[in-house]
C-alpha atoms as a PDB file:
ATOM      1  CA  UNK A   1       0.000   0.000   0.000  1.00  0.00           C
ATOM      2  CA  UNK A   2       1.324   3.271  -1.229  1.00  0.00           C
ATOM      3  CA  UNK A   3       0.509   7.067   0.794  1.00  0.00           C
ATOM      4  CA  UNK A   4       0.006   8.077  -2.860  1.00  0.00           C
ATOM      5  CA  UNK A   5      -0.379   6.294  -5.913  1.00  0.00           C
ATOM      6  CA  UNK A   6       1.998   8.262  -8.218  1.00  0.00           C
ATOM      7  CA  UNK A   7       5.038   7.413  -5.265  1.00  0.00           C
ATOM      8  CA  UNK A   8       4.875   3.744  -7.565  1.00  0.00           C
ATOM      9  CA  UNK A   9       6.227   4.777 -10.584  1.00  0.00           C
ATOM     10  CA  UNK A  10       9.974   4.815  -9.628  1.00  0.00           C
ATOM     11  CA  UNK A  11       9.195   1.096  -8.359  1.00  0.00           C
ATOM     12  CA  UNK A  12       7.413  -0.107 -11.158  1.00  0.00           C
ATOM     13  CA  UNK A  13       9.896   1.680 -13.509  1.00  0.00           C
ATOM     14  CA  UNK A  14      12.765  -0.600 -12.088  1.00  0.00           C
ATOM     15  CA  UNK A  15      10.332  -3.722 -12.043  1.00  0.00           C
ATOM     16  CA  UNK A  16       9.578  -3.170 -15.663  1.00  0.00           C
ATOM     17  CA  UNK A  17      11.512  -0.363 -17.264  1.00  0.00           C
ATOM     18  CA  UNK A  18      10.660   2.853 -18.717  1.00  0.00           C
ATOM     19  CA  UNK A  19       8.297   1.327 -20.794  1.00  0.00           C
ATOM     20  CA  UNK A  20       4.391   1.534 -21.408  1.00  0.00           C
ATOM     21  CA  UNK A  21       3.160  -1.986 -19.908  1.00  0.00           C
ATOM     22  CA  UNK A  22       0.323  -2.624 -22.576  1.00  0.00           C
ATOM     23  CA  UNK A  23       1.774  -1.139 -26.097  1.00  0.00           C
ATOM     24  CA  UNK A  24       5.704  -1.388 -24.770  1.00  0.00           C
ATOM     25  CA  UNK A  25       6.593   1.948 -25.955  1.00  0.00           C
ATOM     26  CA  UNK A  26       9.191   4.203 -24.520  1.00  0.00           C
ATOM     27  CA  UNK A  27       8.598   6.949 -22.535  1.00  0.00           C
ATOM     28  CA  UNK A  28      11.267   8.260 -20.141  1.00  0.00           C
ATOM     29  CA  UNK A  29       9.149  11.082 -18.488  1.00  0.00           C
ATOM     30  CA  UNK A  30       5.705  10.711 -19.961  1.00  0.00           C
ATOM     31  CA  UNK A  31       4.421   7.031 -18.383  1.00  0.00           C
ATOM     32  CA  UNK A  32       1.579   7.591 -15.804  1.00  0.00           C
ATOM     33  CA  UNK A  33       1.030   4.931 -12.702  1.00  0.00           C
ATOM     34  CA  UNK A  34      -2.011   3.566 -14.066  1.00  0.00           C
ATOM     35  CA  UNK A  35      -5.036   1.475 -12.262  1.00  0.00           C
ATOM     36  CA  UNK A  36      -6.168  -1.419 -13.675  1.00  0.00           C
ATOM     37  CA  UNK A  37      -8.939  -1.592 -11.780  1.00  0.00           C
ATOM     38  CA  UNK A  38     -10.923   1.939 -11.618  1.00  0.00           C
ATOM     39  CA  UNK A  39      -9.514   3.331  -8.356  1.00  0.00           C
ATOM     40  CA  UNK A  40     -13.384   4.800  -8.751  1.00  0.00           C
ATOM     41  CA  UNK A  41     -15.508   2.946 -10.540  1.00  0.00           C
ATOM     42  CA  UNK A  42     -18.085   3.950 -12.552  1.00  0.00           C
ATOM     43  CA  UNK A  43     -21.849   4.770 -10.499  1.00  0.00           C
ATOM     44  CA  UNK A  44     -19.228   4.765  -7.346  1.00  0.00           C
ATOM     45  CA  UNK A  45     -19.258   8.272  -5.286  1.00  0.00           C
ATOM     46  CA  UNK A  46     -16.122   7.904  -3.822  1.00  0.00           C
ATOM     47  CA  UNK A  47     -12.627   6.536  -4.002  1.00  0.00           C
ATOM     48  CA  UNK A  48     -11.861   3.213  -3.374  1.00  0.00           C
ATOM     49  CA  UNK A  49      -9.222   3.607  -1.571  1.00  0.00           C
ATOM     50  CA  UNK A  50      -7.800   0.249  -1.659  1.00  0.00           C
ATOM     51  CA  UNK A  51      -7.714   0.105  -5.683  1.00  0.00           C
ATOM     52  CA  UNK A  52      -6.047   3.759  -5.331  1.00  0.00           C
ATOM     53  CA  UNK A  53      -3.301   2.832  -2.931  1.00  0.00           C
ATOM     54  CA  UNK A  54      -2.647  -1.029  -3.643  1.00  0.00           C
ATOM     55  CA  UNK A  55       0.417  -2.222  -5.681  1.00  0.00           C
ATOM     56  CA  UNK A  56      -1.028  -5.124  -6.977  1.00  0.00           C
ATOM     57  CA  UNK A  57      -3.298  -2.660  -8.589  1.00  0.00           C
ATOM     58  CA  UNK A  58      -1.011  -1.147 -10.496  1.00  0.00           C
ATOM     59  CA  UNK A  59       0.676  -0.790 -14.276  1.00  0.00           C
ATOM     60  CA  UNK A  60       2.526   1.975 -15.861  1.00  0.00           C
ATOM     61  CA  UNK A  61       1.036   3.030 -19.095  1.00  0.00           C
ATOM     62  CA  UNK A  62       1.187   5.658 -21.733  1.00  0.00           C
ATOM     63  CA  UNK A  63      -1.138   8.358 -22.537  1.00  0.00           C
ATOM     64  CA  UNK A  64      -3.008   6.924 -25.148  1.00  0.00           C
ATOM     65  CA  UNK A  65      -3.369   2.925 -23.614  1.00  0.00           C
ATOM     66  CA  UNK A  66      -4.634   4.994 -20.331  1.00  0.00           C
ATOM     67  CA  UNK A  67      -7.190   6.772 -22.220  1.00  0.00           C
ATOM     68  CA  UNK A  68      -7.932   4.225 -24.613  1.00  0.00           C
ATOM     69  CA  UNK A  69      -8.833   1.846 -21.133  1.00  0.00           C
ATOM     70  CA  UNK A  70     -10.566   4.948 -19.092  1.00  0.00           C
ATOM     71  CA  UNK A  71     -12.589   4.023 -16.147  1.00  0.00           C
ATOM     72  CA  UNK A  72     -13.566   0.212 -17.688  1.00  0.00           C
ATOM     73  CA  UNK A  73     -14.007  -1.664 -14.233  1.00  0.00           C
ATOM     74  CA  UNK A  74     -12.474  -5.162 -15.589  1.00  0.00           C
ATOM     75  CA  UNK A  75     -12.866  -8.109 -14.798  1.00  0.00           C
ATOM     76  CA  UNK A  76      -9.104  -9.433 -14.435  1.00  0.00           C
ATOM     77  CA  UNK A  77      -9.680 -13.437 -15.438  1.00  0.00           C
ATOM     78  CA  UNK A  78     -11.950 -11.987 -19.060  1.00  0.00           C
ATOM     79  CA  UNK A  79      -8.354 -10.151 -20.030  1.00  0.00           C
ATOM     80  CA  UNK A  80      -4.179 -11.317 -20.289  1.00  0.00           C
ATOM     81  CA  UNK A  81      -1.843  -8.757 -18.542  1.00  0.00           C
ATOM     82  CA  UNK A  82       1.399  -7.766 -19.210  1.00  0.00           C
ATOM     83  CA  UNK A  83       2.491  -8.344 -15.264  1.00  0.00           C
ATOM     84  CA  UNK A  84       1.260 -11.687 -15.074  1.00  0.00           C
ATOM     85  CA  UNK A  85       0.333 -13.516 -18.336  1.00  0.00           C
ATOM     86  CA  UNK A  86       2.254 -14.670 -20.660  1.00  0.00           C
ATOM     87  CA  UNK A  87       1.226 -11.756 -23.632  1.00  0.00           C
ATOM     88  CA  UNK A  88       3.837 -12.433 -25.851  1.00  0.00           C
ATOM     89  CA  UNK A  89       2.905 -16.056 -27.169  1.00  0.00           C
ATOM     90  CA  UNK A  90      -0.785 -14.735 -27.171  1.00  0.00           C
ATOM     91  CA  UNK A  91      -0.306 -11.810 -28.939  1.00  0.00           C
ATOM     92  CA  UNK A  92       1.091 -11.586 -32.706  1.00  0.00           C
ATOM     93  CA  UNK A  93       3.109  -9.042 -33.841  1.00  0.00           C
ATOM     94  CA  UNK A  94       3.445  -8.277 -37.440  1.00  0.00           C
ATOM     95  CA  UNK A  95       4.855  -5.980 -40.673  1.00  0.00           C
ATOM     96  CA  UNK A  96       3.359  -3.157 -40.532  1.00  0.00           C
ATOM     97  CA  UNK A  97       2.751  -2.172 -37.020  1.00  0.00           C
ATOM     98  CA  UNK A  98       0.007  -4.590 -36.664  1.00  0.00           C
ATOM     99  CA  UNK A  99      -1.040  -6.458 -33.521  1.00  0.00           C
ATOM    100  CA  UNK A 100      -3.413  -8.998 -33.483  1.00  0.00           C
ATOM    101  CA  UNK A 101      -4.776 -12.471 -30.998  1.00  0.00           C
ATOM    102  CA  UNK A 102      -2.563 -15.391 -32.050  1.00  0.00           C
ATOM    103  CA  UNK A 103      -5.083 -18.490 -32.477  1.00  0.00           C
ATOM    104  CA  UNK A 104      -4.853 -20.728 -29.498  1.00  0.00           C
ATOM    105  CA  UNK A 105      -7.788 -21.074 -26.082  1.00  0.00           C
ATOM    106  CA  UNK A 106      -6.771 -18.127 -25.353  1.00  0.00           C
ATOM    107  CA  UNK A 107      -7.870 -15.580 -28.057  1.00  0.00           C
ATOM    108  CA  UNK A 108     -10.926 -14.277 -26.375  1.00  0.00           C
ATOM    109  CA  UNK A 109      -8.979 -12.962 -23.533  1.00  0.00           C
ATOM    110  CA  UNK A 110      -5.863 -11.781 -25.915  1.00  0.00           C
ATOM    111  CA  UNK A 111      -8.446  -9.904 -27.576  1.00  0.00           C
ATOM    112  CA  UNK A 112     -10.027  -8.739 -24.947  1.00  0.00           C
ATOM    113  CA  UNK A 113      -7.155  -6.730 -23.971  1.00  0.00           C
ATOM    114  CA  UNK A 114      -6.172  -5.884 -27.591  1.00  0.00           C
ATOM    115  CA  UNK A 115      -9.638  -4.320 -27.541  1.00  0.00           C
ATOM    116  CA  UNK A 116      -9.184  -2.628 -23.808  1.00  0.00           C
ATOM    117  CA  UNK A 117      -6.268  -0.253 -24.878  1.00  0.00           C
ATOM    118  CA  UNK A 118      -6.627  -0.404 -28.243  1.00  0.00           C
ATOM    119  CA  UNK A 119      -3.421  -1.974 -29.867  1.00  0.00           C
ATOM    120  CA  UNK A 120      -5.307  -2.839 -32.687  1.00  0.00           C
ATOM    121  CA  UNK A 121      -5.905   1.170 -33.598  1.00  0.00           C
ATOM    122  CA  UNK A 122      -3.982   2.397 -36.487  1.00  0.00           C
ATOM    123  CA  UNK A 123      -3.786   6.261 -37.470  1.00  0.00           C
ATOM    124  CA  UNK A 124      -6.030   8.384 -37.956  1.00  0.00           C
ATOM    125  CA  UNK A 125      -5.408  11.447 -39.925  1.00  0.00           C
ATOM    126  CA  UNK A 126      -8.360  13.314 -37.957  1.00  0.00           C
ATOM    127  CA  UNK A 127      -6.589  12.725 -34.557  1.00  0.00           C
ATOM    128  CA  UNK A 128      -2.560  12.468 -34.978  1.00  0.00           C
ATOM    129  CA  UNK A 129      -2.093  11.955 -31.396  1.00  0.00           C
ATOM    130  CA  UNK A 130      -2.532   8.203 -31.057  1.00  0.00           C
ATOM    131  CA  UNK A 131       0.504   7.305 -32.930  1.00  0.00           C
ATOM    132  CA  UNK A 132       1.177   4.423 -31.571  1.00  0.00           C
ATOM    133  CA  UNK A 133       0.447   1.952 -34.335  1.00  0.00           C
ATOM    134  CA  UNK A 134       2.795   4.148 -36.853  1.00  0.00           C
ATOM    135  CA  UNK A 135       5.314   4.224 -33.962  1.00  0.00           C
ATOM    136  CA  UNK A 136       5.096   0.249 -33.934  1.00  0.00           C
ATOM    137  CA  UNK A 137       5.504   0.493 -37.775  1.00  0.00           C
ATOM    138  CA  UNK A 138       8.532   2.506 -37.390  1.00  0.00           C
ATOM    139  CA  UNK A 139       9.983   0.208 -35.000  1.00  0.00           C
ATOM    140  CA  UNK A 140       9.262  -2.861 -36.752  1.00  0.00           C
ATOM    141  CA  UNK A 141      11.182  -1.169 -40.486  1.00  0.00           C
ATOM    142  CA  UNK A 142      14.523   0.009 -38.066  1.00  0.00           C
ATOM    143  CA  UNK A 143      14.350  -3.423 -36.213  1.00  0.00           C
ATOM    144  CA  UNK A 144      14.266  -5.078 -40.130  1.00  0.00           C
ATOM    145  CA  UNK A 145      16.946  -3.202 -40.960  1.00  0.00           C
ATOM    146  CA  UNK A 146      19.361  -3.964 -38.019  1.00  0.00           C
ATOM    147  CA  UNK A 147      18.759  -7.638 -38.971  1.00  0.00           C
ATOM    148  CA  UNK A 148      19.548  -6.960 -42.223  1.00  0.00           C
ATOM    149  CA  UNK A 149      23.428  -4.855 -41.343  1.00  0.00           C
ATOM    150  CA  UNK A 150      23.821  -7.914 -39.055  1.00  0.00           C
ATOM    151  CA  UNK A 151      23.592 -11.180 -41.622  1.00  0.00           C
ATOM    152  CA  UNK A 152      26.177  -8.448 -43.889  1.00  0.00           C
ATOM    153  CA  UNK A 153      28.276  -7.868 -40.782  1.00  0.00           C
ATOM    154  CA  UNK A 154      28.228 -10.183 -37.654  1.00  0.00           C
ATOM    155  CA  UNK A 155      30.213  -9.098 -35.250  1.00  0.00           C
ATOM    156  CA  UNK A 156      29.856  -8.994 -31.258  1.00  0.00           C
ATOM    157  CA  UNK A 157      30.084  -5.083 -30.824  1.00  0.00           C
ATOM    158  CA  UNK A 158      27.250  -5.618 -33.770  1.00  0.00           C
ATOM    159  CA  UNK A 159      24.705  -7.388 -31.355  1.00  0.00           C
ATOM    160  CA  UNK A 160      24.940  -5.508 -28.261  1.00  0.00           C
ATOM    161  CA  UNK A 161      24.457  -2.031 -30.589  1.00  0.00           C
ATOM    162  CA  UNK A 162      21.391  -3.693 -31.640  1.00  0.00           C
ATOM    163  CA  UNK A 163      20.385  -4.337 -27.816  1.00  0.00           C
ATOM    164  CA  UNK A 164      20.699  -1.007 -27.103  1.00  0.00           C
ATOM    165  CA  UNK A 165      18.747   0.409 -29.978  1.00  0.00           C
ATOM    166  CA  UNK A 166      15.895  -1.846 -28.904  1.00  0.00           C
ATOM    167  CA  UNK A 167      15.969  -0.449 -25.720  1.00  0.00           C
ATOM    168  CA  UNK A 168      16.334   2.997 -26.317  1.00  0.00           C
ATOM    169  CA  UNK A 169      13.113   2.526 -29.261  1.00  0.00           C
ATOM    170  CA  UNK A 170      10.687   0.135 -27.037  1.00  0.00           C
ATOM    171  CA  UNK A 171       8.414  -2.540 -28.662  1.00  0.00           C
ATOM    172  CA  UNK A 172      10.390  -5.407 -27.491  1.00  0.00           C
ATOM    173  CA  UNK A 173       8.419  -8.003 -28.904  1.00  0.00           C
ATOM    174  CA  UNK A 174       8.563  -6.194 -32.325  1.00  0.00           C
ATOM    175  CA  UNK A 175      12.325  -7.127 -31.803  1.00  0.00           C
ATOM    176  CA  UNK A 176      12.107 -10.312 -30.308  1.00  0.00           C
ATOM    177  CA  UNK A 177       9.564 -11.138 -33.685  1.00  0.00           C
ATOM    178  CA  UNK A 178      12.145  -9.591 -36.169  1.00  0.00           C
ATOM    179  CA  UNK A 179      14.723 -11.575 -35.089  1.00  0.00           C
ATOM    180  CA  UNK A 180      12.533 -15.101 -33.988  1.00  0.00           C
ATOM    181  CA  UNK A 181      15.512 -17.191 -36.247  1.00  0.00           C
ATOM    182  CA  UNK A 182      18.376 -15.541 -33.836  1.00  0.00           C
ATOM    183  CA  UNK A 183      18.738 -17.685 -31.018  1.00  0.00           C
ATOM    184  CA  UNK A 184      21.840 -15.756 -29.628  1.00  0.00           C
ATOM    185  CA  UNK A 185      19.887 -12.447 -30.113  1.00  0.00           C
ATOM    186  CA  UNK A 186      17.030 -13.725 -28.410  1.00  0.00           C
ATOM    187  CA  UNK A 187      18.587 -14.543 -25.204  1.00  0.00           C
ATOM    188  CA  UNK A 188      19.812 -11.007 -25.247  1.00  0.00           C
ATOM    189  CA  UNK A 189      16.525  -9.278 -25.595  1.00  0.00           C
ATOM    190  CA  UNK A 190      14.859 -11.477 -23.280  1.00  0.00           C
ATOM    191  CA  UNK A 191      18.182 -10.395 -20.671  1.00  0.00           C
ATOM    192  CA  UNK A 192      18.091  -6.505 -21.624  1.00  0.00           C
ATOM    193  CA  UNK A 193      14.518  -6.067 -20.268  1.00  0.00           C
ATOM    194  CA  UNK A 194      13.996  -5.654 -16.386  1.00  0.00           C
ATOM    195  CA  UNK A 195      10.883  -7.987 -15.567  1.00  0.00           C
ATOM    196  CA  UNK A 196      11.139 -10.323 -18.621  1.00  0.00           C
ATOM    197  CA  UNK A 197       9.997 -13.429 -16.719  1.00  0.00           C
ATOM    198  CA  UNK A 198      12.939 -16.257 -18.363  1.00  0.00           C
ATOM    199  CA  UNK A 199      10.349 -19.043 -17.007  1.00  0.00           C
ATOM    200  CA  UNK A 200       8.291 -17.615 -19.884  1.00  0.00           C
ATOM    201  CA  UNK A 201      11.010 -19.070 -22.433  1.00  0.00           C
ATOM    202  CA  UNK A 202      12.490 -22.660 -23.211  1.00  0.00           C
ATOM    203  CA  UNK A 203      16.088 -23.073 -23.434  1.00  0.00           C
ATOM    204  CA  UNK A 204      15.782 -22.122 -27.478  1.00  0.00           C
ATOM    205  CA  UNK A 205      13.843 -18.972 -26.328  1.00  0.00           C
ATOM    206  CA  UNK A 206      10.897 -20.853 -27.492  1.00  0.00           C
ATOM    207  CA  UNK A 207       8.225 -18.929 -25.813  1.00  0.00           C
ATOM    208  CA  UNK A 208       6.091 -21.573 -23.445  1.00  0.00           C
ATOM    209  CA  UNK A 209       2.237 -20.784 -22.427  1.00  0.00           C
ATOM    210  CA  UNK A 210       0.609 -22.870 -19.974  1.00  0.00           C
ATOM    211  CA  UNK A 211      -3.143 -23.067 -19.227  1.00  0.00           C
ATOM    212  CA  UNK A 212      -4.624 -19.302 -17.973  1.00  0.00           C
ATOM    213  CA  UNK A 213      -2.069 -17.928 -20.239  1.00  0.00           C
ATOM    214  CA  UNK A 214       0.440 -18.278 -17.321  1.00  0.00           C
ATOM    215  CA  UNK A 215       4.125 -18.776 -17.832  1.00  0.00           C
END
């Protein structure tokens, strides 16, 4: 239990990284402590102080997944989270900047959340401030790219560069779908992010999903 809810971010940012928790963007100084659940939920007059103040309750998100998820009072078992779930096997990540469910049991709920903060959006020339599916696609070509300099070049000082420009761009499982056929570069994506969960991975970074989307 925090005195004050915004007090979480500096924990959650070395739990997780500077990074949005839903649409893994970036964001140095613009991520918000976010609630999944409500801290008031809709028809409620008050407060609950319990979803305010708990840390169980809460995610760091940008500006636009915040939004795009508002006041919904969830129900956690309909949805897959970042914190807890296995989202990478259940989501797919593809050219272009799109996201969509991967087909397995557990679609409904990878949709679900897909739906919830809207990573399925893509730009709309009437409102340029949800850029986060172009942002994705931008990712996704400079991710292609480092691939590409690396088959032309491989070196060791080669890899770790492209480690760090992962990290410093955000979408980490745009990278870590770039470069599925990289076994070596795998292991160092999955390494570079504070709370990658390693149980989430077999030994050939195969990504493993038990039943409730657990890992």
């Amino acid at each position: 239990m925090y005195t004050e809810y915004k007090n979480a971010r500096k924990a959650l940012i070395d739990r997780m990284g500077q990074y949005c928790s839903y649409c893994e963007a970036r964001l140095p100084s613009g991520l918000a402590v976010e609630h999944v659940k409500p801290k008031k939920p809709p028809g409620a007059t008050q407060v609950n102080q319990i979803r305010a103040l708990s840390w169980d309750n809460f995610l760091l998100a940008c500006v636009n997944c915040n939004s795009t998820k508002g006041d919904t009072d969830v129900i956690i078992a309909d949805y897959l989270w970042p914190d807890s779930d296995n989202t990478f096997s259940a989501f797919v990540y593809a050219e272009g900047g799109i996201v969509r469910p991967a087909q397995s049991a557990l679609s409904p709920k990878a949709l679900n959340m897909i739906k919830l903060v809207g990573l399925d959006k893509q730009l709309d020339e009437d409102d340029a401030s949800d850029r986060r599916w172009l942002n994705r696609k931008e990712v996704w070509d400079i991710a292609e790219r480092a691939r590409q300099r690396l088959v032309a070049g491989d070196t060791p000082d080669m890899r770790e560069q492209i480690v760090e420009t992962a990290t410093g761009h955000g979408f980490w499982s745009v990278w870590m779908t770039v470069f599925a056929q990289d076994r070596d570069m795998l292991y160092r994506f999955i390494a570079c992010l504070p709370g990658t969960s390693t149980e989430c991975f077999d030994v050939n970074c195969m990504s493993v999903i038990r039943p409730g989307g657990q890992c």
